[in-house]
N, C-alpha and C. Protein backbone atom coordinates (compact mmCIF):
# COMPACT_ATOMS: atom_id res chain seq x y z
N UNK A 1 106.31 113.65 121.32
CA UNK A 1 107.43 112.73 121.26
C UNK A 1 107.10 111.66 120.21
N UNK A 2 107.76 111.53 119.29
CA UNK A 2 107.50 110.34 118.35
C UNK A 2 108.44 109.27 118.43
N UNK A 3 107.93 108.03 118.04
CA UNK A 3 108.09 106.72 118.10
C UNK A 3 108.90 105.96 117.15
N UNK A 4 109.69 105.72 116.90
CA UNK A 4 110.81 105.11 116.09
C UNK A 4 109.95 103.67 115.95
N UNK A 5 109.75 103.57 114.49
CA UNK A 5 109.27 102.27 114.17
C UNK A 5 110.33 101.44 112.99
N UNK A 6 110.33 100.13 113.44
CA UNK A 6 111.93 99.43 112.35
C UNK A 6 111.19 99.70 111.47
N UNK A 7 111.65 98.70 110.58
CA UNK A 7 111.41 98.82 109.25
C UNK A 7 110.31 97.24 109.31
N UNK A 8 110.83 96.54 110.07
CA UNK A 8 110.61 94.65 109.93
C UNK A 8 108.67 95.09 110.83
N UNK A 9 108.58 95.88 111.62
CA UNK A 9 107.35 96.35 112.17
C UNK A 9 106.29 96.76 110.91
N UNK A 10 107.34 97.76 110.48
CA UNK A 10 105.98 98.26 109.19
C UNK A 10 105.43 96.89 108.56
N UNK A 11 106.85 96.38 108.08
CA UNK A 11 106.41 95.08 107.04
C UNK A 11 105.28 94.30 107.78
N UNK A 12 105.20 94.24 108.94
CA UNK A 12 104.73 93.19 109.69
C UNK A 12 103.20 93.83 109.46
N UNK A 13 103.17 95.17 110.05
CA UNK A 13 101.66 96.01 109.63
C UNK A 13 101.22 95.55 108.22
N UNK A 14 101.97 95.66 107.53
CA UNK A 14 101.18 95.39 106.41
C UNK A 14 100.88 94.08 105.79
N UNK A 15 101.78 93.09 106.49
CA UNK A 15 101.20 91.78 106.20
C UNK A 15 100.58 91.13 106.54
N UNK A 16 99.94 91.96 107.92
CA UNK A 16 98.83 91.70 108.39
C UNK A 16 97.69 91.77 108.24
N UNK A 17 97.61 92.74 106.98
CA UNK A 17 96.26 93.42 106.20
C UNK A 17 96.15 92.94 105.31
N UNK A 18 94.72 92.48 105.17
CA UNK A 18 94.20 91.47 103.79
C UNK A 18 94.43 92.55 102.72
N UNK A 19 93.90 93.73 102.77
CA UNK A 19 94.46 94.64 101.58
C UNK A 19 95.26 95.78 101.64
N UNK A 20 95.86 95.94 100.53
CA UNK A 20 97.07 96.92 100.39
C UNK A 20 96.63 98.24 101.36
N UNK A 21 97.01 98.34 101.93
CA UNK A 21 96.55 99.97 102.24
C UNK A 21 96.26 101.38 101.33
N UNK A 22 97.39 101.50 100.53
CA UNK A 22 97.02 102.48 99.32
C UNK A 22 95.60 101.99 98.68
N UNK A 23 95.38 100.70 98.71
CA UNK A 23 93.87 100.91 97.97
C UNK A 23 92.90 101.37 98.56
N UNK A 24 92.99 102.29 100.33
CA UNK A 24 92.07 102.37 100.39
C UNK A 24 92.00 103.64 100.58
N UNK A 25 92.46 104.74 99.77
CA UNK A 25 93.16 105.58 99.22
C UNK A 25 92.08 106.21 98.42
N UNK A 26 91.74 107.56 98.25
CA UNK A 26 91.03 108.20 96.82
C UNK A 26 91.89 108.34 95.76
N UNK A 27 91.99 108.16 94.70
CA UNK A 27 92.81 108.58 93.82
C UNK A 27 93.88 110.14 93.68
N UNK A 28 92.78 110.80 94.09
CA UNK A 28 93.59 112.33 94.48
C UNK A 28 94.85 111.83 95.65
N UNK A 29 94.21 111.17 96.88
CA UNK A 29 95.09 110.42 97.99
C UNK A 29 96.44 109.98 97.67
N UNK A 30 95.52 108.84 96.25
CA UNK A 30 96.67 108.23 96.31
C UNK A 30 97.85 108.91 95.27
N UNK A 31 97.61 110.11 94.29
CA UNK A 31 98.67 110.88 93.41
C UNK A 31 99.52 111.65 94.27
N UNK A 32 98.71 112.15 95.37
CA UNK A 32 99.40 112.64 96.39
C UNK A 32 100.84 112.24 97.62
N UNK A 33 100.26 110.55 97.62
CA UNK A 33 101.26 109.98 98.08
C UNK A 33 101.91 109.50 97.79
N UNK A 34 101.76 109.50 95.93
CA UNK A 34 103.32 109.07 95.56
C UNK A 34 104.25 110.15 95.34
N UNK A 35 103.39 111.20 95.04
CA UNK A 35 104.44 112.74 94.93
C UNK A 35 105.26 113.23 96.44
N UNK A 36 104.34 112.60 97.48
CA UNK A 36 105.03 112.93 98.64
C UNK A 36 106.03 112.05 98.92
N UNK A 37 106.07 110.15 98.81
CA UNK A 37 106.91 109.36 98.40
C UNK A 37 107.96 109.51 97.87
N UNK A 38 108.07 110.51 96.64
CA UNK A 38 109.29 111.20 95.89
C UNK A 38 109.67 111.80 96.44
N UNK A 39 109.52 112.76 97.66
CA UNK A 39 110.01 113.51 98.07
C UNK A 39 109.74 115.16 97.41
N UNK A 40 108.62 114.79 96.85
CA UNK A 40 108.31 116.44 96.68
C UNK A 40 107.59 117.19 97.61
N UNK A 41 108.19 118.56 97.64
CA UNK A 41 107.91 119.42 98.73
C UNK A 41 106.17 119.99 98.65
N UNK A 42 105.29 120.04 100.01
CA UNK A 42 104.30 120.54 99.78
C UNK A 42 103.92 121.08 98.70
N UNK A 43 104.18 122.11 98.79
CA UNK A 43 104.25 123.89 97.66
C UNK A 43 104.58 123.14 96.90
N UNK A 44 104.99 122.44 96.03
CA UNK A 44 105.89 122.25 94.68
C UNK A 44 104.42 120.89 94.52
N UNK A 45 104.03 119.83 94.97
CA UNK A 45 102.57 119.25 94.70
C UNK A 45 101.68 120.41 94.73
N UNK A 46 101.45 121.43 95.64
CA UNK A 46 100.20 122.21 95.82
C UNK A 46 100.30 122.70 93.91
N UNK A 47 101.42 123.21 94.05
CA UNK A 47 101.60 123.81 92.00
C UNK A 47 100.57 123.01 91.21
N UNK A 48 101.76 121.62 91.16
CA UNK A 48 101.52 120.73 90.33
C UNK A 48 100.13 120.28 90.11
N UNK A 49 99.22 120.68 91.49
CA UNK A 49 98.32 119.86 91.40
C UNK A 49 97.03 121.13 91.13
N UNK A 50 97.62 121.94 91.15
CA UNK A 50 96.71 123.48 91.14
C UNK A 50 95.31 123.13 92.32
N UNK A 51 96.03 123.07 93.24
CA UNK A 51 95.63 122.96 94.72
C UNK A 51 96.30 123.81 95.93
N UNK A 52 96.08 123.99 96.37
CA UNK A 52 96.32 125.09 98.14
C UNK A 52 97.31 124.17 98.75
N UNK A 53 98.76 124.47 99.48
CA UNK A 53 99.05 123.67 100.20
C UNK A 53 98.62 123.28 101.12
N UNK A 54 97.36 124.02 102.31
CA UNK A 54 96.53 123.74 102.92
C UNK A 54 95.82 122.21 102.82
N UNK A 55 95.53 122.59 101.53
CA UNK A 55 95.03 121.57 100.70
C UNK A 55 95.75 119.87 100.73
N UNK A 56 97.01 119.98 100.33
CA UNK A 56 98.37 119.35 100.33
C UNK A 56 98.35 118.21 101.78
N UNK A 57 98.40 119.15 102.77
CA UNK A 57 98.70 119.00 104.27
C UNK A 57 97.32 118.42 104.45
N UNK A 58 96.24 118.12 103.95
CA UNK A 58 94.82 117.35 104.62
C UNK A 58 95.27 116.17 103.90
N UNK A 59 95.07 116.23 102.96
CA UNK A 59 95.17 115.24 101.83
C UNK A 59 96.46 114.07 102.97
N UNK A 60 97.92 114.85 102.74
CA UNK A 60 98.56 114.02 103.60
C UNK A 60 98.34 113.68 104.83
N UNK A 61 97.63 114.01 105.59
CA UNK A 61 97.11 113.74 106.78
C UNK A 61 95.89 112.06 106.66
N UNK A 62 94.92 112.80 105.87
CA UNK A 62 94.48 111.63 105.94
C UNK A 62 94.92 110.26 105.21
N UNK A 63 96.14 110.32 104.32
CA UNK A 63 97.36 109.10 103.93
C UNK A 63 97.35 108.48 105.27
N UNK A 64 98.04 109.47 105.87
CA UNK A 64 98.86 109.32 107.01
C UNK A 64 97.90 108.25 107.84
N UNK A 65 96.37 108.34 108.06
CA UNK A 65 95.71 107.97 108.86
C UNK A 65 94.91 106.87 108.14
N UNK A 66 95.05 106.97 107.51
CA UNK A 66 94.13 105.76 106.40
C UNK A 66 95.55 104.27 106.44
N UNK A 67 96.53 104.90 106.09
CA UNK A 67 97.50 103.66 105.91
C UNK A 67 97.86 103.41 107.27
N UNK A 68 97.94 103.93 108.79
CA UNK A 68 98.37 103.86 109.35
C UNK A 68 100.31 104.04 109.70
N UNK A 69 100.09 105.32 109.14
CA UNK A 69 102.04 105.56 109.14
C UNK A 69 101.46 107.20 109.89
N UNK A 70 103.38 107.28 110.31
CA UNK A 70 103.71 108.58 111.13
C UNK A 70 104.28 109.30 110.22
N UNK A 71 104.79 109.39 108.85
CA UNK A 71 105.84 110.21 108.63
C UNK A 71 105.82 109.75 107.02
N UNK A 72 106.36 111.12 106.34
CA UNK A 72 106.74 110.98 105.01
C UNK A 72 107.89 109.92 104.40
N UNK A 73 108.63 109.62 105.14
CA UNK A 73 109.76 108.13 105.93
C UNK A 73 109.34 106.99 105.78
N UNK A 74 107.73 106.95 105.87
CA UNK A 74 107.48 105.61 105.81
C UNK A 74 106.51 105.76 104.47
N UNK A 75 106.22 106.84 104.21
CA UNK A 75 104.72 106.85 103.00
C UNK A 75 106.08 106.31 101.99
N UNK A 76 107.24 106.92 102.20
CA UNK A 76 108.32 106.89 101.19
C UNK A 76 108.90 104.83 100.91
N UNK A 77 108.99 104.58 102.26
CA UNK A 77 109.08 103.17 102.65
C UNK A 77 108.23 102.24 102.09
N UNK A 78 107.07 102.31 102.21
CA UNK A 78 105.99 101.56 101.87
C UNK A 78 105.94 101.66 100.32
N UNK A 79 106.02 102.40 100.09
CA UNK A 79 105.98 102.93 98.21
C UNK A 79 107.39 102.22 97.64
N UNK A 80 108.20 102.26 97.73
CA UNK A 80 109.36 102.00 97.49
C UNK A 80 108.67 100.09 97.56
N UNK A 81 108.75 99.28 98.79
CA UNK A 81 108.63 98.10 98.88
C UNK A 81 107.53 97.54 98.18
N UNK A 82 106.56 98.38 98.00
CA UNK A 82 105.30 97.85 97.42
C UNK A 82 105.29 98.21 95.63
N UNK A 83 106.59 98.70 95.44
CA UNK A 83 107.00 98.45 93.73
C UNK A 83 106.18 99.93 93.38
N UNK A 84 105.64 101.12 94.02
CA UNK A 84 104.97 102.12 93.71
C UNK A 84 105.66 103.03 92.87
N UNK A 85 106.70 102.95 93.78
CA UNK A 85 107.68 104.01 93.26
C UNK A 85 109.03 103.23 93.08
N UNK A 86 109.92 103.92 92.03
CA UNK A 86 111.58 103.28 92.01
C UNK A 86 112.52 103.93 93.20
């Protein structure tokens, strides 16, 4: 069962953190989460990145767990507010 988080919550997560969260990110991490941010599909980064979608799906996992978010919804959210992405 997942958890509906506002939007004014995330903000709040993150202004609670002395540092950005993406910085604490590998670089591979963090190319990954802006391509997932865009909305590109697994398979279509796994290409791009001449990587395994297997591959794809860890990588986003540990985003997921490093920034503290549930969902491609918010990697997309956070990127967007934090000027990452347009």
């Amino acid at each position: 069962m997942s958890q509906c988080v506002s939007q004014e919550e995330i903000l709040s997560q993150f202004n609670d953190m002395t540092e950005q969260p993406h910085k604490l990110l590998t670089d591979r991490e963090y190319e990954v989460m802006l391509l997932l941010a865009k909305g590109i599909p697994v398979k279509d980064i796994a290409e791009k990145l001449l990587i395994s979608p297997a591959t794809v799906s860890t990588y986003r996992a540990r985003i997921l767990e490093k920034m503290n978010l549930s969902s491609n919804a918010e990697i997309t959210y956070y990127a967007i507010k934090s000027g990452l992405i347009d």
